[in-house]
N, C-alpha and C. Protein backbone atom coordinates (compact mmCIF):
# COMPACT_ATOMS: atom_id res chain seq x y z
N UNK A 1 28.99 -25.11 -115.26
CA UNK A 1 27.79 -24.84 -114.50
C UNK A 1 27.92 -23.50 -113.77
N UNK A 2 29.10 -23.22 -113.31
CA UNK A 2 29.42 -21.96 -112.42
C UNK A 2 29.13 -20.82 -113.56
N UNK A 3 29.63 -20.87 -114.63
CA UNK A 3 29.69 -19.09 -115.89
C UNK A 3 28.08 -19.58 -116.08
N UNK A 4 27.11 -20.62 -115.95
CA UNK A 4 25.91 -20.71 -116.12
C UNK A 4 25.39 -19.66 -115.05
N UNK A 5 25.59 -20.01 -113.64
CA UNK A 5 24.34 -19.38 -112.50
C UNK A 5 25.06 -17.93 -112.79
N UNK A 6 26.59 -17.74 -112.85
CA UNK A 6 26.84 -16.29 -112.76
C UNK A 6 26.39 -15.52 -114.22
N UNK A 7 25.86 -16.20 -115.15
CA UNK A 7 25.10 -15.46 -116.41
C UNK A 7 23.94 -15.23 -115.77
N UNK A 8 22.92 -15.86 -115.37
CA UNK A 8 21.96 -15.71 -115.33
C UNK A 8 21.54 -14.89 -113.87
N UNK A 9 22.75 -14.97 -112.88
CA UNK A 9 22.72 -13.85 -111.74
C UNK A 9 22.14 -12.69 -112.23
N UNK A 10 23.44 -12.57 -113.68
CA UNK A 10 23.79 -10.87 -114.28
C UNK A 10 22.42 -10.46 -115.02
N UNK A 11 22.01 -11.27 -115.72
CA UNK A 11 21.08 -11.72 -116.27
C UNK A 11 19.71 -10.95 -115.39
N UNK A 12 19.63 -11.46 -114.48
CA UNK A 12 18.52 -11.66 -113.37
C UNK A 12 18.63 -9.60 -112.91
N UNK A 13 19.60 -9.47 -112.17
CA UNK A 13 20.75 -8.22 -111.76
C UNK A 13 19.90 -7.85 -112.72
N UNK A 14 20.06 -7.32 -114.30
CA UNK A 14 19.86 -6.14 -115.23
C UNK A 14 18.73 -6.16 -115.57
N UNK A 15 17.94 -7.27 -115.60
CA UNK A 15 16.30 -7.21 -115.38
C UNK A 15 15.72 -6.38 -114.69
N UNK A 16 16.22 -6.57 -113.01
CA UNK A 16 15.96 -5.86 -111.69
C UNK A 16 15.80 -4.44 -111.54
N UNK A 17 17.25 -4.36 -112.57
CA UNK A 17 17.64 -2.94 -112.53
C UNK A 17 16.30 -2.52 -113.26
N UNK A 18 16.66 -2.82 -114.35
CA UNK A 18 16.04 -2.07 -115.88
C UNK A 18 14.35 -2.22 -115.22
N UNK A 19 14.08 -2.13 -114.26
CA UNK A 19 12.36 -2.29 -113.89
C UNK A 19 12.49 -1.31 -112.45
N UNK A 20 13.58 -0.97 -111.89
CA UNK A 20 13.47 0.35 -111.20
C UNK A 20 14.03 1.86 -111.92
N UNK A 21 14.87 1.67 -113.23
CA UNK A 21 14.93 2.91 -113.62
C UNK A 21 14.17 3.27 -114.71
N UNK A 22 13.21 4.46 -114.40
CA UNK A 22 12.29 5.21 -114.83
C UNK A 22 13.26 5.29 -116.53
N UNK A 23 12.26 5.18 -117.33
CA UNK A 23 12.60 5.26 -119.04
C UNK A 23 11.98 7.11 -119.23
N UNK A 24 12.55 7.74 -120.18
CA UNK A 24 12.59 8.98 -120.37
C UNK A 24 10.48 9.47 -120.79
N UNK A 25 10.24 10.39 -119.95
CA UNK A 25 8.91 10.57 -120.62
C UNK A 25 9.01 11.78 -121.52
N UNK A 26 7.71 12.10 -122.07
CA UNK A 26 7.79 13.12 -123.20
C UNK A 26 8.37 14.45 -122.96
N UNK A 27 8.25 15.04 -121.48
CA UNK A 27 8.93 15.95 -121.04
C UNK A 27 10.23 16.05 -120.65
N UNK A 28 11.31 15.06 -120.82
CA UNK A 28 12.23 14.54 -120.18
C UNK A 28 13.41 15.38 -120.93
N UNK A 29 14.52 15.43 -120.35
CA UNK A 29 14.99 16.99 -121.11
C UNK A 29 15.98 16.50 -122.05
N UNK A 30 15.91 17.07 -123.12
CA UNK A 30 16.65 16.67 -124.44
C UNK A 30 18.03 17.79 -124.59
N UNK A 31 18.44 18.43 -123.00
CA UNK A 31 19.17 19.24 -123.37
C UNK A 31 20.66 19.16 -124.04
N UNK A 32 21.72 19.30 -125.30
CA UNK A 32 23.05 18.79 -125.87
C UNK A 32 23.74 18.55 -124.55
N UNK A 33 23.75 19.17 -123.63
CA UNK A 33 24.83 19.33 -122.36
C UNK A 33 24.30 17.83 -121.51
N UNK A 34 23.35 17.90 -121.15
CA UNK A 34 22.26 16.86 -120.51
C UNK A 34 21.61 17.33 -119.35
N UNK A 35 21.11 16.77 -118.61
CA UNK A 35 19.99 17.09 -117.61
C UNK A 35 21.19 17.27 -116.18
N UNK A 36 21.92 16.52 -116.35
CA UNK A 36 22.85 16.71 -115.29
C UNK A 36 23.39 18.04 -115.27
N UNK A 37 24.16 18.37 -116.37
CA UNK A 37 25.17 19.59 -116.24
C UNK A 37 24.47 20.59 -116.22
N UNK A 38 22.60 20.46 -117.07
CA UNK A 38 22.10 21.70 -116.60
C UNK A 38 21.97 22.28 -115.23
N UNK A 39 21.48 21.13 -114.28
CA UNK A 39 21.42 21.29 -113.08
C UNK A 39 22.55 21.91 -112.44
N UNK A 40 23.73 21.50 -112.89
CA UNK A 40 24.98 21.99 -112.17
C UNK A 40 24.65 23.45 -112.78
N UNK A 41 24.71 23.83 -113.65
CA UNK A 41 24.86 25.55 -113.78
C UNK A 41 23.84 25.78 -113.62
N UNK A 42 22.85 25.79 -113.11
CA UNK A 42 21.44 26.14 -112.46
C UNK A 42 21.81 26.32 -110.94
N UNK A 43 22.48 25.54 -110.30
CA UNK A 43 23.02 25.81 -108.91
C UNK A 43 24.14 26.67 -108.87
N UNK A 44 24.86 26.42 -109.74
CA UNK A 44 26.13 27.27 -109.78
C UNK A 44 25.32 29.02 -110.08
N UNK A 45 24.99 29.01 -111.06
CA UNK A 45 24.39 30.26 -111.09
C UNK A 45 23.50 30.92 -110.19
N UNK A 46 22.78 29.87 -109.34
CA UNK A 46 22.14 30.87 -107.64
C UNK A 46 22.96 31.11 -107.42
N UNK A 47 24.08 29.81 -106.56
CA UNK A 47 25.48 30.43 -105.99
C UNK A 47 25.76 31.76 -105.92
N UNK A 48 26.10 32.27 -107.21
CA UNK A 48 26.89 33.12 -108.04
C UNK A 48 25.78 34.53 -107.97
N UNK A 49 24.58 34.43 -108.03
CA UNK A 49 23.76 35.75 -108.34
C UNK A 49 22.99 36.11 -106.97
N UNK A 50 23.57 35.07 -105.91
CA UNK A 50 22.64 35.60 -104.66
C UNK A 50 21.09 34.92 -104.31
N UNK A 51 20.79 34.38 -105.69
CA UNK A 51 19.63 33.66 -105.41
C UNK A 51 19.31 32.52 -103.98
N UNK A 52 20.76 31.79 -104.11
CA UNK A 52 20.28 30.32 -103.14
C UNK A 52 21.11 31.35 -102.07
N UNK A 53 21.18 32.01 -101.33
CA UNK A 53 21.56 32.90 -100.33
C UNK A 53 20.10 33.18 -99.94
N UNK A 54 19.41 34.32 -100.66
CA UNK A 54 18.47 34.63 -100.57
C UNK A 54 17.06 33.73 -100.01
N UNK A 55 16.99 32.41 -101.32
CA UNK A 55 16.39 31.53 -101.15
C UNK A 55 16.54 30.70 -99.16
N UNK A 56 17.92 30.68 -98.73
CA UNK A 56 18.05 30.31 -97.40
C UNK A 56 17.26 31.10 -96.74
N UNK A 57 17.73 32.53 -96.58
CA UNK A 57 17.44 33.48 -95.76
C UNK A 57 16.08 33.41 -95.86
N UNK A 58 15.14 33.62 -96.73
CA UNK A 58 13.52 32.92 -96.59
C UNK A 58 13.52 31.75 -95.88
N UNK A 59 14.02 30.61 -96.68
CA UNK A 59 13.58 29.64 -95.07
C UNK A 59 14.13 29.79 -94.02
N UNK A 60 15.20 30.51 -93.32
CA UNK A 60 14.71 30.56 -92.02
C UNK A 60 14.52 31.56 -91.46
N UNK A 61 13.97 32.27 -92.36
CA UNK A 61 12.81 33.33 -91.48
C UNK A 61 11.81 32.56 -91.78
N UNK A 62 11.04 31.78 -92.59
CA UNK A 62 9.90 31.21 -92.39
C UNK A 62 9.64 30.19 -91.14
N UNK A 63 11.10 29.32 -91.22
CA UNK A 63 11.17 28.85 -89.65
C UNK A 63 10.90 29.30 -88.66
N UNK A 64 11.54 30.36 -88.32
CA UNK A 64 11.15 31.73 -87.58
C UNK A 64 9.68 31.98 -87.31
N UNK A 65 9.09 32.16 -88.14
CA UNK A 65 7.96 32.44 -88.06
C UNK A 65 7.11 31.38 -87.46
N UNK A 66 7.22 30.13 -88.45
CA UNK A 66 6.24 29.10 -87.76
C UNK A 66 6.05 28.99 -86.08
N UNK A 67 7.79 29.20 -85.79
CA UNK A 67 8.25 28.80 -84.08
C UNK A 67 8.07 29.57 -83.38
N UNK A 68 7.06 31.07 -84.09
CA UNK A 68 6.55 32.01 -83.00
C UNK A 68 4.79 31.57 -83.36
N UNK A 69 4.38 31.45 -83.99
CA UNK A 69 2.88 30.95 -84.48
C UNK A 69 2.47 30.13 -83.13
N UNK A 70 3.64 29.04 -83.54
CA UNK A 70 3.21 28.07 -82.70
C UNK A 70 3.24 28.32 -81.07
N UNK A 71 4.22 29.41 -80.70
CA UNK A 71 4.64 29.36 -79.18
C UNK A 71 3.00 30.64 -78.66
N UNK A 72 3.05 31.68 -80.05
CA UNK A 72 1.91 32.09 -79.73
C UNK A 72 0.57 31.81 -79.66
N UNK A 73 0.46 30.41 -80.49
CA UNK A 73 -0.69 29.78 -80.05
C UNK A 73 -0.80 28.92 -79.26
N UNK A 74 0.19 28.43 -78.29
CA UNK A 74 0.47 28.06 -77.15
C UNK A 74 0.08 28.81 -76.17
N UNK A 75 0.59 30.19 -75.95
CA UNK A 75 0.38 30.76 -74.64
C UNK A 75 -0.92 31.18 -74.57
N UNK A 76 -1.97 31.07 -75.74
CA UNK A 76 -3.08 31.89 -76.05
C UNK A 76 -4.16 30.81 -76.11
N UNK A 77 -3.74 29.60 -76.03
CA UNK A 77 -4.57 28.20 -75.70
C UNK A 77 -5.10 27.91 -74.12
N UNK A 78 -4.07 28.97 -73.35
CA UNK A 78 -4.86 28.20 -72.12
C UNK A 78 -3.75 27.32 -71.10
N UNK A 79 -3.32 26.33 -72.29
CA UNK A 79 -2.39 25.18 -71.67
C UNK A 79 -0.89 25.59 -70.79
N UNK A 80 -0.83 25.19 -70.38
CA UNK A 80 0.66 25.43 -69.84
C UNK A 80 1.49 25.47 -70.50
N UNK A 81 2.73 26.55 -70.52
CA UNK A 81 3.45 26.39 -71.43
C UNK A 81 5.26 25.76 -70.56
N UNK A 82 5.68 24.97 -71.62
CA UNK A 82 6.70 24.26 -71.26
C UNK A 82 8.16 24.76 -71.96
N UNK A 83 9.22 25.47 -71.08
CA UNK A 83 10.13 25.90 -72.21
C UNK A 83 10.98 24.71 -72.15
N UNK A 84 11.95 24.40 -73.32
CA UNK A 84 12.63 23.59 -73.51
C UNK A 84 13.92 24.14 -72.88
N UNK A 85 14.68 23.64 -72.33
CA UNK A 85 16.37 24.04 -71.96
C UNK A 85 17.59 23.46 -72.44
């Protein structure tokens, strides 16, 4: 009775699974290496050429930016302004 409920646990388990992982759609990448390792040399290669450096340095100057937008449309609202410490 026990290799019964623990079959049908496993049983139950790979059902579960197999209905949260997404099955391949028509775009889904057929690359020899696979979708994984492309990704790795896709990061490795910003790394390497300055891109994901670059890519940072845009977001936080865009940060930058928002956190003067906002402080300047603060002081230009009227409202009191509150600095943080």
């Amino acid at each position: 009775m026990s290799k019964l409920i623990t079959r049908a646990a496993i049983v139950v388990a790979a059902v579960t699974l197999a209905a949260w992982v997404p099955l391949p759609s028509q775009g889904s990448c057929n690359s020899p290496k696979g979708c994984t390792m492309d990704a790795i040399y896709e990061s490795y290669d910003m790394m390497h050429n300055g891109q994901m450096q670059r890519a940072m340095e845009e977001g936080q100057a865009n940060i930058a930016a928002f956190h003067a937008l906002k402080e300047w449309e603060l002081r230009h609202s009227g409202a009191p302004v509150h600095h943080h410490s």
